[in-house]
PDB file of N, CA and C in Angstrom:
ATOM      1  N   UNK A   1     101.252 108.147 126.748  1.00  0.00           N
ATOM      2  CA  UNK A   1      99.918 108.714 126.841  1.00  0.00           C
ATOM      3  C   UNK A   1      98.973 107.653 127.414  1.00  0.00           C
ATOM      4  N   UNK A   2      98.020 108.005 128.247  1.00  0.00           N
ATOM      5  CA  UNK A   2      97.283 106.737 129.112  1.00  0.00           C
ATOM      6  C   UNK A   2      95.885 106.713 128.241  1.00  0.00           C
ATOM      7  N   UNK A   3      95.862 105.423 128.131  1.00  0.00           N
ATOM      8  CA  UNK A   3      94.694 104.990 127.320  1.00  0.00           C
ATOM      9  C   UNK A   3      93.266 105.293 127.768  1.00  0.00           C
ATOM     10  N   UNK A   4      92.349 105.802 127.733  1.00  0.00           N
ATOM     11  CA  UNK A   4      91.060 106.092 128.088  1.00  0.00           C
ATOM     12  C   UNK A   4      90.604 104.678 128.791  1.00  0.00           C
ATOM     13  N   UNK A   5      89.727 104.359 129.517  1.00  0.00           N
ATOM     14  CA  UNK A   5      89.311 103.006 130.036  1.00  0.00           C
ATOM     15  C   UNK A   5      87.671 102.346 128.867  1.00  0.00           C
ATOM     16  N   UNK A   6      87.291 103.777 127.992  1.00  0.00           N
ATOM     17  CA  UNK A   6      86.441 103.281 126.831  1.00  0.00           C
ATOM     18  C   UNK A   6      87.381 102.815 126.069  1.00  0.00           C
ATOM     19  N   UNK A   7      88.412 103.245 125.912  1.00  0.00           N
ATOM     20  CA  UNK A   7      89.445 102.568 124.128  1.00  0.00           C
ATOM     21  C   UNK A   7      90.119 102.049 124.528  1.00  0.00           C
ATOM     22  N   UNK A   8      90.479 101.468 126.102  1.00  0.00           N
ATOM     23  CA  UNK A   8      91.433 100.338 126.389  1.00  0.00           C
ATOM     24  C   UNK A   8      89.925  99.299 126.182  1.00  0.00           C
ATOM     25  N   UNK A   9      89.035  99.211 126.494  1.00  0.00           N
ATOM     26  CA  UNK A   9      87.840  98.274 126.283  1.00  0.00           C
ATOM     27  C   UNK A   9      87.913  97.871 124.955  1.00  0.00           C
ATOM     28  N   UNK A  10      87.576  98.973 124.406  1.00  0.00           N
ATOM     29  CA  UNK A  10      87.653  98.821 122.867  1.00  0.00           C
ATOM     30  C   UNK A  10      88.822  97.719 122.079  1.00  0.00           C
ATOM     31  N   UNK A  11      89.901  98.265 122.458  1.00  0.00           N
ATOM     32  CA  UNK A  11      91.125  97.721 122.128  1.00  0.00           C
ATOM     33  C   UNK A  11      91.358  96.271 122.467  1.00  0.00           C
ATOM     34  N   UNK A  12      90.848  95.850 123.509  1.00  0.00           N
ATOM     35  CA  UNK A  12      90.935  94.673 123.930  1.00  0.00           C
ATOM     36  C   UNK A  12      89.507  93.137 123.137  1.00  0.00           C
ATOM     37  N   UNK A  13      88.743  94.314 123.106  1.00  0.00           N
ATOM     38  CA  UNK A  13      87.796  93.637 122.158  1.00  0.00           C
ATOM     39  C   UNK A  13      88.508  93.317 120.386  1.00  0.00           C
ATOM     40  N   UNK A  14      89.125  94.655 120.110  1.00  0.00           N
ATOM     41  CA  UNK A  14      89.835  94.097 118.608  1.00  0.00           C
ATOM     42  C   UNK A  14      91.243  92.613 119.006  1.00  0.00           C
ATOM     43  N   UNK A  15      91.728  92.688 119.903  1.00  0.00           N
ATOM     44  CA  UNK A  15      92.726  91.669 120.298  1.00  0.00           C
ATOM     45  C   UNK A  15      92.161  90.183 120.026  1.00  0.00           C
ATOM     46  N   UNK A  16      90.911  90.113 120.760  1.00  0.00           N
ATOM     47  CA  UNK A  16      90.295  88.931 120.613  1.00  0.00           C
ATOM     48  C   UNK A  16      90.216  88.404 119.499  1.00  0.00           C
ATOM     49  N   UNK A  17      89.850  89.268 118.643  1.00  0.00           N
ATOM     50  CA  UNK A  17      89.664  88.805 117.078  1.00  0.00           C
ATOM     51  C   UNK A  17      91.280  88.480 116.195  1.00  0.00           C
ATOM     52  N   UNK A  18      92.302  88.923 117.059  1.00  0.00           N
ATOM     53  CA  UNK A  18      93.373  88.450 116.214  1.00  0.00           C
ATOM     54  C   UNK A  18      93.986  86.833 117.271  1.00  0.00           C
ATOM     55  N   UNK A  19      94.114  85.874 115.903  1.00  0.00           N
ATOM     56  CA  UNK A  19      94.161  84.851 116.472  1.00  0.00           C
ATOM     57  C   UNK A  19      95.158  84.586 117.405  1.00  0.00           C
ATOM     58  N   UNK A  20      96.128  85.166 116.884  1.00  0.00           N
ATOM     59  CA  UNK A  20      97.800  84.510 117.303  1.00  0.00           C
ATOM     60  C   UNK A  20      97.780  85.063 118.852  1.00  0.00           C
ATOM     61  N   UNK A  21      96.610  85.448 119.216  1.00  0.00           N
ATOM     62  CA  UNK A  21      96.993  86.008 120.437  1.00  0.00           C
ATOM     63  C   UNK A  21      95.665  85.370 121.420  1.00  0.00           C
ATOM     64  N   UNK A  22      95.436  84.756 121.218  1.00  0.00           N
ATOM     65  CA  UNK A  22      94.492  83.663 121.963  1.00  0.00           C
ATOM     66  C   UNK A  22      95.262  83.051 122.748  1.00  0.00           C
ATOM     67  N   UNK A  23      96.227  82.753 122.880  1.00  0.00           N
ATOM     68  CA  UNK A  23      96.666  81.848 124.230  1.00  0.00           C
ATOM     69  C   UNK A  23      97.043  82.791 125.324  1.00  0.00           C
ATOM     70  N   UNK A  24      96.822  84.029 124.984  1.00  0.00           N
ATOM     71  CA  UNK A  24      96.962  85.162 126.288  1.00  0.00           C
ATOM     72  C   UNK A  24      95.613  85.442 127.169  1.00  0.00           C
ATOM     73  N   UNK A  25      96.240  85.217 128.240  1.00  0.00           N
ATOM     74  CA  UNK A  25      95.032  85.604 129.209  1.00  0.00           C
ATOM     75  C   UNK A  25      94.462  86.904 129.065  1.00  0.00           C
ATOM     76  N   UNK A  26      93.285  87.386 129.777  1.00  0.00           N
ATOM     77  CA  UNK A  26      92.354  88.590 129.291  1.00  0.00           C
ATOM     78  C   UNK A  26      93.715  89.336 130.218  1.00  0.00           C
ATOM     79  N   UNK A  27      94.194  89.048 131.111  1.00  0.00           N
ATOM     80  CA  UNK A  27      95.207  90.590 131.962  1.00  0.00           C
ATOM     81  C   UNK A  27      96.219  90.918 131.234  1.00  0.00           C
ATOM     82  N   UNK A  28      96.564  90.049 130.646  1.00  0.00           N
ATOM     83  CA  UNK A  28      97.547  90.051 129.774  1.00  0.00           C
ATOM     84  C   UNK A  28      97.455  91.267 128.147  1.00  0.00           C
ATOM     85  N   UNK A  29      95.839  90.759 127.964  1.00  0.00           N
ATOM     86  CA  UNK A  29      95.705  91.387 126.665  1.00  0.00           C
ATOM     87  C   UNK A  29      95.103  92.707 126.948  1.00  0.00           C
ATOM     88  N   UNK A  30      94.918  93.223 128.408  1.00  0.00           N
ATOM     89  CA  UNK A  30      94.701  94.600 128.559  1.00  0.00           C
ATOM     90  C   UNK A  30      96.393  95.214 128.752  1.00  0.00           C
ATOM     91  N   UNK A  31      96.989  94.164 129.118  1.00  0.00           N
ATOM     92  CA  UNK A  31      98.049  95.253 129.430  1.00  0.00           C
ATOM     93  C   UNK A  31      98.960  95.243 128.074  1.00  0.00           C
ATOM     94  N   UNK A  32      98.166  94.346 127.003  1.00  0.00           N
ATOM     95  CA  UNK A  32      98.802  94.634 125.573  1.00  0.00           C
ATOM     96  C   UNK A  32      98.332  95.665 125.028  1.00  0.00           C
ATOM     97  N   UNK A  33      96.678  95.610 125.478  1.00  0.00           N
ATOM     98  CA  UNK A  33      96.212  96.844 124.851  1.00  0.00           C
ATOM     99  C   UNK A  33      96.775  98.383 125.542  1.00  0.00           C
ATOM    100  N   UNK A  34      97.021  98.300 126.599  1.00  0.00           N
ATOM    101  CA  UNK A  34      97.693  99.729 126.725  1.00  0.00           C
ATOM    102  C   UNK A  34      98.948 100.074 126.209  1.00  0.00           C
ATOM    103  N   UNK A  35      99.794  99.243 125.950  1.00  0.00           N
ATOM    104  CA  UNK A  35     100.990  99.316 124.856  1.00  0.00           C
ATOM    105  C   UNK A  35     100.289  99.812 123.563  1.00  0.00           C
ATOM    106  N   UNK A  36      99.409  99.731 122.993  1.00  0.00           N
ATOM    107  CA  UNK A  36      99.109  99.677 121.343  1.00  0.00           C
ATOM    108  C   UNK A  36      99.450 101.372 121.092  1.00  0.00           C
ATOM    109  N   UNK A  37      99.640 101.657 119.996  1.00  0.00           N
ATOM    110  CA  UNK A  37      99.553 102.437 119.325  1.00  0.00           C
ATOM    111  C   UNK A  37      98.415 103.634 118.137  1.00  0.00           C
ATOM    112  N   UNK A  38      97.752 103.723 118.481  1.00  0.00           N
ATOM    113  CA  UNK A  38      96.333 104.002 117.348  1.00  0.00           C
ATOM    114  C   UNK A  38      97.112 105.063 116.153  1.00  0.00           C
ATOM    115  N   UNK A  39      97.450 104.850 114.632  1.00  0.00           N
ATOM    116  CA  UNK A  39      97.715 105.433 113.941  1.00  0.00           C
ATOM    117  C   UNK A  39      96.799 105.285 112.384  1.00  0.00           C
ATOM    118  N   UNK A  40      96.698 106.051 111.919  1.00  0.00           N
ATOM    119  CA  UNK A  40      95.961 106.490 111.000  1.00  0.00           C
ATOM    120  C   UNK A  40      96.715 106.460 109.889  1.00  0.00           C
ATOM    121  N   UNK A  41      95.606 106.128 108.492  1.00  0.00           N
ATOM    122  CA  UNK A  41      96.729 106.285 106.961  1.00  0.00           C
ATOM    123  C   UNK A  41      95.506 106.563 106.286  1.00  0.00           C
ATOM    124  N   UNK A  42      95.720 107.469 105.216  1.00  0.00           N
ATOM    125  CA  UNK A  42      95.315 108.002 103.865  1.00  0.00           C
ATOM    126  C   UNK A  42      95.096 106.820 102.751  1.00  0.00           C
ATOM    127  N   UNK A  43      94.016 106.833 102.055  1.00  0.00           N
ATOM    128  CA  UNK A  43      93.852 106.214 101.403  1.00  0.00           C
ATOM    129  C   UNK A  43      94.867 105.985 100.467  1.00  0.00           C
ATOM    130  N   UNK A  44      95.481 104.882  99.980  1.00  0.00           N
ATOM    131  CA  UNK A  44      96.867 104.961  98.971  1.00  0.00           C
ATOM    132  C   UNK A  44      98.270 105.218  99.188  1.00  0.00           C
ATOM    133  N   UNK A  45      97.686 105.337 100.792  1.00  0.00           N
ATOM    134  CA  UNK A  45      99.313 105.574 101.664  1.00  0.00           C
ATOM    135  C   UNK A  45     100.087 104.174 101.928  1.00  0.00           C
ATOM    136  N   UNK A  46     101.391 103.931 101.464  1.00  0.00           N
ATOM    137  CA  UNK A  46     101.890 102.646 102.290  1.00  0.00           C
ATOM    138  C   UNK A  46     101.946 102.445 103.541  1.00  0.00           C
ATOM    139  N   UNK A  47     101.862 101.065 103.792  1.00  0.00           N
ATOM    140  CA  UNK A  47     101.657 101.291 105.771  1.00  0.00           C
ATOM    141  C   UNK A  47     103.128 100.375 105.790  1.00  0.00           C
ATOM    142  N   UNK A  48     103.443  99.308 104.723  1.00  0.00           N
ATOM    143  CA  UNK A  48     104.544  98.821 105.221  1.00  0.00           C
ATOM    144  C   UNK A  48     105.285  98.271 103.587  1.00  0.00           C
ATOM    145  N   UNK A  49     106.399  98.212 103.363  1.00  0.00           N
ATOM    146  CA  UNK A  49     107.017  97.843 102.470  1.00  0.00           C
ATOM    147  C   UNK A  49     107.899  96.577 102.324  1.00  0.00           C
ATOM    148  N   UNK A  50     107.594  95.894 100.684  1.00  0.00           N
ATOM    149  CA  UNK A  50     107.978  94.828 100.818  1.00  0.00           C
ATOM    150  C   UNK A  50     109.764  94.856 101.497  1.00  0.00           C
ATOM    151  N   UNK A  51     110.134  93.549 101.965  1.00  0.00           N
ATOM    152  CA  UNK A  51     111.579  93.495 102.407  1.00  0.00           C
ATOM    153  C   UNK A  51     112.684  94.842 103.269  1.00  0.00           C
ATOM    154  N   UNK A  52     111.512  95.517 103.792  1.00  0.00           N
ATOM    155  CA  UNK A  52     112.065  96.141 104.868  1.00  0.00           C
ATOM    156  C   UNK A  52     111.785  95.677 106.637  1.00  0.00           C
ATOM    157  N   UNK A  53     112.926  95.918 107.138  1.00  0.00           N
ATOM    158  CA  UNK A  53     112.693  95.240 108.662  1.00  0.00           C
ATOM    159  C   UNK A  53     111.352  95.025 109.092  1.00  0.00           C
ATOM    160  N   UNK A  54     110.724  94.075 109.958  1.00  0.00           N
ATOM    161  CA  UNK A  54     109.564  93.756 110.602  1.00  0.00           C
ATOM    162  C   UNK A  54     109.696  93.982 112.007  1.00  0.00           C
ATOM    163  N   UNK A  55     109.148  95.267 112.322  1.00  0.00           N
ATOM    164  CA  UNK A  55     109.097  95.609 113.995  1.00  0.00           C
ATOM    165  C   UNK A  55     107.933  96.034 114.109  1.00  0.00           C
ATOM    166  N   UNK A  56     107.102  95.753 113.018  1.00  0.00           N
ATOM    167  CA  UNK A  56     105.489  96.568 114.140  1.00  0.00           C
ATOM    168  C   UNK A  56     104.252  95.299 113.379  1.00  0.00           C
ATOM    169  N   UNK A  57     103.713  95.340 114.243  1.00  0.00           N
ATOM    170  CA  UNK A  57     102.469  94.118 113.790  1.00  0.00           C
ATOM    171  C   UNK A  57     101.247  95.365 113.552  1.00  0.00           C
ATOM    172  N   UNK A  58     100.208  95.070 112.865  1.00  0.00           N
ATOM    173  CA  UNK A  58      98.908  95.804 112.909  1.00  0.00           C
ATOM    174  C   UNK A  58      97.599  95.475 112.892  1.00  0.00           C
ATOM    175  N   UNK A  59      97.175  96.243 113.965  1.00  0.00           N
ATOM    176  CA  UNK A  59      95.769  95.525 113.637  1.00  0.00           C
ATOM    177  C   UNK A  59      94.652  96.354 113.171  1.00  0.00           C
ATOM    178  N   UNK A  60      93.987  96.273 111.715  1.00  0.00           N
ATOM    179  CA  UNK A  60      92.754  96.997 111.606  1.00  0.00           C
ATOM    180  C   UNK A  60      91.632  96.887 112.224  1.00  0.00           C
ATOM    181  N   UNK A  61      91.403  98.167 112.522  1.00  0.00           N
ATOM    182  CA  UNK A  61      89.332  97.506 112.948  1.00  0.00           C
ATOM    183  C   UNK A  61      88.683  98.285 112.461  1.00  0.00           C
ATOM    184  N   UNK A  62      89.036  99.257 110.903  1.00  0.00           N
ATOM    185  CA  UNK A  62      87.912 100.013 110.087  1.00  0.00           C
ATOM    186  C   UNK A  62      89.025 100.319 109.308  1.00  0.00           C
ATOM    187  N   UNK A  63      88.605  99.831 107.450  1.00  0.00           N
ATOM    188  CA  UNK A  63      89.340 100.583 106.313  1.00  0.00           C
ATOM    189  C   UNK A  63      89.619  98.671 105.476  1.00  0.00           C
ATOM    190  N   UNK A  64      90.425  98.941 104.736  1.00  0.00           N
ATOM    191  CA  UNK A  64      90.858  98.124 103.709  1.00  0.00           C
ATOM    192  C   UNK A  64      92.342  98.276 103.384  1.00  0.00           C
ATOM    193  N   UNK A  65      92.701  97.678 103.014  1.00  0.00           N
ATOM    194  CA  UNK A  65      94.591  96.966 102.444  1.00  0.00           C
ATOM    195  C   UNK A  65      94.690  96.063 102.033  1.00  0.00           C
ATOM    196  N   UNK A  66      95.125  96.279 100.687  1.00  0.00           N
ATOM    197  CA  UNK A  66      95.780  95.602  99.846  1.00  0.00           C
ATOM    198  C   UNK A  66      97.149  95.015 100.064  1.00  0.00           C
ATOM    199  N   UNK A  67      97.702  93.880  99.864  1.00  0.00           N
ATOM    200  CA  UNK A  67      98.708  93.334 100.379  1.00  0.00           C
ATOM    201  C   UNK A  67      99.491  92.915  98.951  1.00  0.00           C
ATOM    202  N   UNK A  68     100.636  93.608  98.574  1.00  0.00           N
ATOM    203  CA  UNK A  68     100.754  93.810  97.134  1.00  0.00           C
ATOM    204  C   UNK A  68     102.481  93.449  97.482  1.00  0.00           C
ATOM    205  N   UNK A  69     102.707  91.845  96.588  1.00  0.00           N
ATOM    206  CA  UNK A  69     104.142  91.171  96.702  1.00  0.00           C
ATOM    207  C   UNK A  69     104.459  91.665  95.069  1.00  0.00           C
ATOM    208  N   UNK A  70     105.841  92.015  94.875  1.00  0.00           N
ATOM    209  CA  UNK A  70     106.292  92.035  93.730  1.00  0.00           C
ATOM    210  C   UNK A  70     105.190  92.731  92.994  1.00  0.00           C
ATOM    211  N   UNK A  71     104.884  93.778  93.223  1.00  0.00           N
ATOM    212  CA  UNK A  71     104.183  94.391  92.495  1.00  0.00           C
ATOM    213  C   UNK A  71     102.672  94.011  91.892  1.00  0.00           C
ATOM    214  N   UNK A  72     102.577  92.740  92.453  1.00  0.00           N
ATOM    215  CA  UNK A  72     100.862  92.389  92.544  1.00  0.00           C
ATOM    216  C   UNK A  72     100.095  92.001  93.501  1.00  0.00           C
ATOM    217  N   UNK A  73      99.026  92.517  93.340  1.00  0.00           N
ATOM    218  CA  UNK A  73      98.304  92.271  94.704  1.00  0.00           C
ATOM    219  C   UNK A  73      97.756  90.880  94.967  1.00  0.00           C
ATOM    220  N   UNK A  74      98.462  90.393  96.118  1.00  0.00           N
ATOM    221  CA  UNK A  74      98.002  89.044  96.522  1.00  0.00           C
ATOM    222  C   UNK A  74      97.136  88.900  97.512  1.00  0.00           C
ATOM    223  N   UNK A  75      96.824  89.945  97.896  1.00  0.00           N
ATOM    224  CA  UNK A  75      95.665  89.506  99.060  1.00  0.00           C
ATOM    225  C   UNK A  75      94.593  90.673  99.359  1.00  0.00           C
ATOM    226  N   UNK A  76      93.575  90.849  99.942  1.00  0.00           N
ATOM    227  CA  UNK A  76      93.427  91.902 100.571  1.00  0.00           C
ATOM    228  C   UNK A  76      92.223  91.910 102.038  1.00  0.00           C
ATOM    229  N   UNK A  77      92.466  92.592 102.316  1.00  0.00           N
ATOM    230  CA  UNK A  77      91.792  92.987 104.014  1.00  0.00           C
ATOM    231  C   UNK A  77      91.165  93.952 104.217  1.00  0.00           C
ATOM    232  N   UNK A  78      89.854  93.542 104.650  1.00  0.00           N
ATOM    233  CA  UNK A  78      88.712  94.666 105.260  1.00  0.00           C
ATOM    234  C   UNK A  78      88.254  94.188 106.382  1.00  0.00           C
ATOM    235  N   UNK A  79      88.021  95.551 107.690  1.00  0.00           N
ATOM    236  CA  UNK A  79      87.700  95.509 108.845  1.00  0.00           C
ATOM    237  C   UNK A  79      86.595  96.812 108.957  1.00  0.00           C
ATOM    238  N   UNK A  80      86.180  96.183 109.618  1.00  0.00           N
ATOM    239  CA  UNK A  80      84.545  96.852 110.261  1.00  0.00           C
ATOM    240  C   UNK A  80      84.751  97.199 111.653  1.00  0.00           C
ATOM    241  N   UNK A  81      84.904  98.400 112.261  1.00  0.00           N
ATOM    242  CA  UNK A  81      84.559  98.451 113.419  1.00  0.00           C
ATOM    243  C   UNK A  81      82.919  98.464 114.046  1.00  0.00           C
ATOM    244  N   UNK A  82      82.337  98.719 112.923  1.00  0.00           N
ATOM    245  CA  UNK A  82      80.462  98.496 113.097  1.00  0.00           C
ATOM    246  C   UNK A  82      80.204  96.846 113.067  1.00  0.00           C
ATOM    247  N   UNK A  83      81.149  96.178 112.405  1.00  0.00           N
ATOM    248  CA  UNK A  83      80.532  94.982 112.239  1.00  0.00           C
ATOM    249  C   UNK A  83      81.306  93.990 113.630  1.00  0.00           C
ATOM    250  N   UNK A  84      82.487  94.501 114.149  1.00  0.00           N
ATOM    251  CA  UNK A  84      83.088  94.144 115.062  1.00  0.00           C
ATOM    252  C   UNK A  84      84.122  92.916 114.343  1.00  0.00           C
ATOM    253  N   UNK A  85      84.932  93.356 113.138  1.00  0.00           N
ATOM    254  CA  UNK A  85      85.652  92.726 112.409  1.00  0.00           C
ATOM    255  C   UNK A  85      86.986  93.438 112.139  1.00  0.00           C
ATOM    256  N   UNK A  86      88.084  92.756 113.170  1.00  0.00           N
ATOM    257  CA  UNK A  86      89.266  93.372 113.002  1.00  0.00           C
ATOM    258  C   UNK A  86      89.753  91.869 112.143  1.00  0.00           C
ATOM    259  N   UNK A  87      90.801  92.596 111.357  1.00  0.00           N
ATOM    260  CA  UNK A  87      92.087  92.133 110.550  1.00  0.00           C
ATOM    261  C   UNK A  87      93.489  92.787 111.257  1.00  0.00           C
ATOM    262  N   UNK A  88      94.252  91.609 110.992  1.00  0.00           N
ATOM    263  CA  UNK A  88      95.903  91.848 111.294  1.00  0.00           C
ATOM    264  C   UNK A  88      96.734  91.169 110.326  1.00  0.00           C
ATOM    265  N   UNK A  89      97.338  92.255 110.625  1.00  0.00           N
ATOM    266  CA  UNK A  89      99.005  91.692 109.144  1.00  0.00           C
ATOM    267  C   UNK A  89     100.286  92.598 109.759  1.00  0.00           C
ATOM    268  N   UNK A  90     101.328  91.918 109.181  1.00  0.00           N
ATOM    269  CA  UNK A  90     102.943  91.935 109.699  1.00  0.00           C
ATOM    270  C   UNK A  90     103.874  91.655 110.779  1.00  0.00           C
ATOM    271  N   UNK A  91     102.649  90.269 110.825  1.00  0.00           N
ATOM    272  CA  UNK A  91     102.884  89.584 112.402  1.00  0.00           C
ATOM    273  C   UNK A  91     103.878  88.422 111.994  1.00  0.00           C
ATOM    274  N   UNK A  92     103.818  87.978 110.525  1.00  0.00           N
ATOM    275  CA  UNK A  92     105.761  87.422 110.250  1.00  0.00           C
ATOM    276  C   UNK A  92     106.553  87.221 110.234  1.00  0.00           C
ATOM    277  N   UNK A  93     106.601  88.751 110.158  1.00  0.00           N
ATOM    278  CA  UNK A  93     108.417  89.078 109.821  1.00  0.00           C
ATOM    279  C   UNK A  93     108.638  89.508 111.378  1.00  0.00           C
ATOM    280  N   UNK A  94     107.432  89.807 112.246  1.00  0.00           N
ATOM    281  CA  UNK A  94     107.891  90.048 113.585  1.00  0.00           C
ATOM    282  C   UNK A  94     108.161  88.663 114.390  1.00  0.00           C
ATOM    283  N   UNK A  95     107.350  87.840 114.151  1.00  0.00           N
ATOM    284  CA  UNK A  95     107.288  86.189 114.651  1.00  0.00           C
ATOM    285  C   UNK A  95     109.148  86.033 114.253  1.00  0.00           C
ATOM    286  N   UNK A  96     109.011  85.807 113.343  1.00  0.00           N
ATOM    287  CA  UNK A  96     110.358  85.398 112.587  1.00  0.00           C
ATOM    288  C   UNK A  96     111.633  86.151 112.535  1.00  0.00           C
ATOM    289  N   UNK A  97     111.455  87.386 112.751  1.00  0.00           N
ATOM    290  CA  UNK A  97     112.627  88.603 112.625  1.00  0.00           C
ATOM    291  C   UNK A  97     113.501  88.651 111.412  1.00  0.00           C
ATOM    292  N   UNK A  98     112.587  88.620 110.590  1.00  0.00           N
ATOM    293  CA  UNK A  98     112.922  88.542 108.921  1.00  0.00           C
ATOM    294  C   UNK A  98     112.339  89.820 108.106  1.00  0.00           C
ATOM    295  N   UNK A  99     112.901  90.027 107.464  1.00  0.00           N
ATOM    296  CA  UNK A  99     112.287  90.976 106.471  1.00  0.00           C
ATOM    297  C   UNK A  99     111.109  90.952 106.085  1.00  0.00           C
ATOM    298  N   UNK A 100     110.497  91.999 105.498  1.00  0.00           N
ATOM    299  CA  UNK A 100     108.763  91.407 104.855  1.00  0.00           C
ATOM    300  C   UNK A 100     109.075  91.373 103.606  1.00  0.00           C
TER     301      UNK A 100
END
């Protein structure tokens, strides 16, 4: 599906804000952003589970997640797309090709 040229903009603006991807040039990170995916979750929905394969990285840019090891929550993450504050997580187990 071809990305709109407003939400490939968009998209490329949330990139910036994730670090690990700063040593990519801006052509580079549009033509990451047309790869991306935009998917949606329900409040209380899992997005990823502990110690199952790591093949997708994510990046928020509106909502909250809890990051919950062994059954307690060790971390958590909020992104603003009003405030222009993306968060990313499950970039790990993809770096590494390890389980989460």
């Amino acid at each position: 599906m071809k990305v709109s040229d407003n939400k490939l903009k968009e998209y490329v603006k949330y990139l910036k804000d994730v670090s690990i991807l700063d040593p990519l040039l801006e052509t580079e990170k549009k033509d990451l952003a047309k790869a991306l995916v935009e998917m949606h979750f329900t409040q209380g929905e899992m997005v990823i589970q502990q110690n199952e394969p790591g093949n997708t990285f994510y990046i928020m840019y509106e909502g909250s997640v809890d990051i919950i090891k062994d059954n307690e929550i060790v971390s958590s993450l909020e992104a603003s797309a009003k405030q222009g504050q993306a968060q990313f997580f499950g970039e790990k187990a993809l770096l590494e090709n390890e389980n989460r």
